[in-house]
Protein backbone atom coordinates (compact mmCIF):
# COMPACT_ATOMS: atom_id res chain seq x y z
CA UNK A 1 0.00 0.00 0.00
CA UNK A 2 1.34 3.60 -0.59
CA UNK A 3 2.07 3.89 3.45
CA UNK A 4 4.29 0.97 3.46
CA UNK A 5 5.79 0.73 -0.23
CA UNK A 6 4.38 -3.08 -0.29
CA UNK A 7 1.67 -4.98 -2.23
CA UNK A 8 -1.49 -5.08 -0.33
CA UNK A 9 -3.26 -8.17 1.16
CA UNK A 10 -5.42 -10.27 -0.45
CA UNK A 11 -8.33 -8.71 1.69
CA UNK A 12 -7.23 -4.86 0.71
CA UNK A 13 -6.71 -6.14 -2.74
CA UNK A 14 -10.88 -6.87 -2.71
CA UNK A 15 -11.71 -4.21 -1.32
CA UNK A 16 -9.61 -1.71 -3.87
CA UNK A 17 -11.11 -3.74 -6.80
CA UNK A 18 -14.54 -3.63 -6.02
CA UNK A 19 -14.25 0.24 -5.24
CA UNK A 20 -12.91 0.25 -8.29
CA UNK A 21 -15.45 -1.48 -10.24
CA UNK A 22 -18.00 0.60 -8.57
CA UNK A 23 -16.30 4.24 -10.11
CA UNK A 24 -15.93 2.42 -13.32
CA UNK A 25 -19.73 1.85 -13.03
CA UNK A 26 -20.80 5.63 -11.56
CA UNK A 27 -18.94 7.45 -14.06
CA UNK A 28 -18.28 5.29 -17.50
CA UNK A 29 -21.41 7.03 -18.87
CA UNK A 30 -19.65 10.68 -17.98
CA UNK A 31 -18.69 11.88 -21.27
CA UNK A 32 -15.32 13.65 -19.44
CA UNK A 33 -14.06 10.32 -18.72
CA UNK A 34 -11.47 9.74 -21.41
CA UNK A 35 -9.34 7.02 -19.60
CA UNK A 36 -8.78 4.70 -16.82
CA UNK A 37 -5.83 5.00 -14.95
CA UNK A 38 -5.12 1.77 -12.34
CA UNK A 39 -2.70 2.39 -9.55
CA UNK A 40 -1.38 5.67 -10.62
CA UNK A 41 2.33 5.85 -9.33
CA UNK A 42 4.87 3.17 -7.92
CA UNK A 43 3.03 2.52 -4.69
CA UNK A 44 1.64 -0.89 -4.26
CA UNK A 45 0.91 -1.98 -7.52
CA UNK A 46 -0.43 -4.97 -8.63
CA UNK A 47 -1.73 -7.41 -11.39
CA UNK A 48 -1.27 -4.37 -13.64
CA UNK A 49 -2.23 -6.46 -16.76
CA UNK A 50 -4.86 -8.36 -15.29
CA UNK A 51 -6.63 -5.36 -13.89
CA UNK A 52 -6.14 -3.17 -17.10
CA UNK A 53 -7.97 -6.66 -19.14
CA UNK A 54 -10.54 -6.41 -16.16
CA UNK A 55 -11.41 -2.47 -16.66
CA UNK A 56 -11.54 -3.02 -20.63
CA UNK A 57 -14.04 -5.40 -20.37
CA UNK A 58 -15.83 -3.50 -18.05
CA UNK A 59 -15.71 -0.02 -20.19
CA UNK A 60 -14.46 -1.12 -23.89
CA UNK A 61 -15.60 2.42 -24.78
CA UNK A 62 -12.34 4.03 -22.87
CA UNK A 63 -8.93 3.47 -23.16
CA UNK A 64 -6.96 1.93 -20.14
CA UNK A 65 -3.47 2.92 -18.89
CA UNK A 66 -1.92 0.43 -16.58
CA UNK A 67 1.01 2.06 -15.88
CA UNK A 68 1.46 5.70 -15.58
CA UNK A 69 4.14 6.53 -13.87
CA UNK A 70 6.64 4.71 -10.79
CA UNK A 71 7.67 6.78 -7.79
CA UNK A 72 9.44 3.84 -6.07
């Protein structure tokens, strides 16, 4: 997690997704919303390829950056 510079648990790592899902889901029909960004930064990153396939699916419309930058 970004407080501790390490991956998160499996129970954080639920938690983030479903949050996640649930944006994706509020604002994919906001015209504003040009692109996904998962896990912006360095900080306990993740299953970047797996995620970015996940939010595609979810929102084909937008395009999906899975890795925009490291600060570690």
């Amino acid at each position: 997690s970004m407080d501790t510079g390490k991956v998160p648990d499996g129970p954080a790592r639920t938690q983030w997704e479903a949050e996640y899902r649930a944006v994706i889901d509020q604002h994919r029909s906001s015209p504003s919303v040009v692109m996904w960004v998962n896990q912006n930064e360095g900080w306990g990153q993740y299953d970047q390829a797996r995620i970015a396939d996940e939010v595609k699916a979810q929102d084909p419309s937008r395009l999906v950056n899975n890795m925009s930058g490291v600060n570690c």
